[in-house]
Protein backbone atom coordinates (compact mmCIF):
# COMPACT_ATOMS: atom_id res chain seq x y z
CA UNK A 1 15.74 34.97 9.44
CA UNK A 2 14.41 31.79 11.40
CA UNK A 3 16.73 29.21 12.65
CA UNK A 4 16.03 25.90 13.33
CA UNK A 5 17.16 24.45 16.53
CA UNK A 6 19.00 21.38 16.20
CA UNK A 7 18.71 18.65 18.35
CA UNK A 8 22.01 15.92 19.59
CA UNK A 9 21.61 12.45 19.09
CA UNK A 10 23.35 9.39 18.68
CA UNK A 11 23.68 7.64 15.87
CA UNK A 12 23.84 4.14 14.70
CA UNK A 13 28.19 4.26 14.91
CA UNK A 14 28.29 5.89 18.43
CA UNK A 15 28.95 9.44 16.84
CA UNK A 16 26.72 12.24 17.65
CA UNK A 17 24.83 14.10 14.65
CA UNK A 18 23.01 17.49 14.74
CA UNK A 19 19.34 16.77 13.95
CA UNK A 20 16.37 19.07 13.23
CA UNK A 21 13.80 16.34 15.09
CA UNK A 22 14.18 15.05 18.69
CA UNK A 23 15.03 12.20 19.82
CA UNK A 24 12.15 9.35 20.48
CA UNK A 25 14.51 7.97 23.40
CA UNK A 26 16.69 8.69 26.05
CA UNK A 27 19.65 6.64 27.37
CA UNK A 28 22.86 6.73 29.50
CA UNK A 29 26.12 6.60 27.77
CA UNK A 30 27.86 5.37 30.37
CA UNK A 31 25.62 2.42 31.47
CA UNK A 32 24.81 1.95 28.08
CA UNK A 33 20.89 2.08 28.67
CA UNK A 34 18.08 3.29 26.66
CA UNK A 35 14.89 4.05 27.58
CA UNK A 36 11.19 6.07 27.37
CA UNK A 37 11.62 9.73 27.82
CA UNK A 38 9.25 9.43 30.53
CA UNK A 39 10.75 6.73 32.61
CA UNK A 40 10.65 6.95 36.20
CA UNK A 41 13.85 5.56 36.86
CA UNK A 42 15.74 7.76 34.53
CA UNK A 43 13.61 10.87 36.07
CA UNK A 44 14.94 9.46 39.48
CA UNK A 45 18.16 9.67 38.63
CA UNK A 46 18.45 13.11 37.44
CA UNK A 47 16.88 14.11 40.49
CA UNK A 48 19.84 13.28 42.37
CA UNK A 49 22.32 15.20 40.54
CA UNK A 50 24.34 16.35 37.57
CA UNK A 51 26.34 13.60 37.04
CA UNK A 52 23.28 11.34 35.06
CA UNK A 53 22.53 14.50 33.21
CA UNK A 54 26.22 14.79 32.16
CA UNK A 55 25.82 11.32 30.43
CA UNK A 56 22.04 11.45 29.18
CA UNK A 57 22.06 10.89 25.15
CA UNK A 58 18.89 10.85 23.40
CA UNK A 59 17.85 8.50 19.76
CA UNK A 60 15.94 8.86 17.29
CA UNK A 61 14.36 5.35 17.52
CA UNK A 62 15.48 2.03 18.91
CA UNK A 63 16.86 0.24 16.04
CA UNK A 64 19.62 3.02 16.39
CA UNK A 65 19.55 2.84 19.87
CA UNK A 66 20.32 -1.05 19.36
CA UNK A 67 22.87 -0.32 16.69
CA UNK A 68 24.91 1.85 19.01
CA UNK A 69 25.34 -0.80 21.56
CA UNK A 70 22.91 0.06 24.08
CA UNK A 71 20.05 -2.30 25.94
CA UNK A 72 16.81 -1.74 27.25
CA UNK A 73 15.67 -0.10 29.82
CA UNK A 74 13.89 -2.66 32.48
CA UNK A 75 12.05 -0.27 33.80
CA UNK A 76 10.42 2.14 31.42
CA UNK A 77 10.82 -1.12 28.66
CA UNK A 78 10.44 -4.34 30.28
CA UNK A 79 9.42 -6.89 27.38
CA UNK A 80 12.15 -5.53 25.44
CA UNK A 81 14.61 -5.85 28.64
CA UNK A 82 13.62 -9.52 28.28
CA UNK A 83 13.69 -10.24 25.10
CA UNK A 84 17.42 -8.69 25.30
CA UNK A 85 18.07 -10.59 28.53
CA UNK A 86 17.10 -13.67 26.88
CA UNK A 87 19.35 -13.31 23.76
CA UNK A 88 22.39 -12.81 26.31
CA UNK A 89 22.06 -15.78 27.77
C-alpha cells in the first residue's frame, strides 16, 4: 500500500487544504507576504529562528496567494511588489 504525502496550503478563503502537489510559493501569515521559495530574505529569516517557521504557509500559485490577502514579496518579487505598491496608492 503506497500513500501519498499530502502537502498544506492555503487556499483562496484563508483556509488550509490538504494537497497532493506542493506549493509554487511561500509566504508569512502573519505579515501577510508571499514570495519565491528561494528568496533570500525569507531564507534569512528562518535562519534566525523558529518563530518565521511557525508562520511560513506555502500556495499553490499567486492568483491564490492574491485571493487570500497576501502581497508580494519585494525582495524575491519586485515588479510585482510594484505593481501592488502602485495599486495601494
Amino acid at each position: 500500500m503506497t500513500s501519498t504525502r499530502l502537502y498544506r496550503l492555503i487556499a483562496a478563503d484563508g483556509s488550509t487544504v490538504a494537497s497532493p502537489t506542493k506549493g509554487t510559493l511561500g509566504g508569512h501569515r502573519k505579515n501577510r507576504i508571499y514570495g519565491r521559495l528561494d528568496c533570500k530574505a525569507a531564507r534569512r529569516a528562518m535562519e534566525h529562528g523558529r518563530s518565521y517557521e511557525q508562520q511560513r504557509v506555502f500556495f499553490a500559485d499567486e492568483a491564490t496567494a492574491i485571493a487570500a490577502g497576501y502581497r508580494p514579496c519585494a525582495v524575491c518579487m519586485p515588479e510585482a511588489y510594484k505593481s501592488w505598491k502602485a495599486q495601494e496608492s
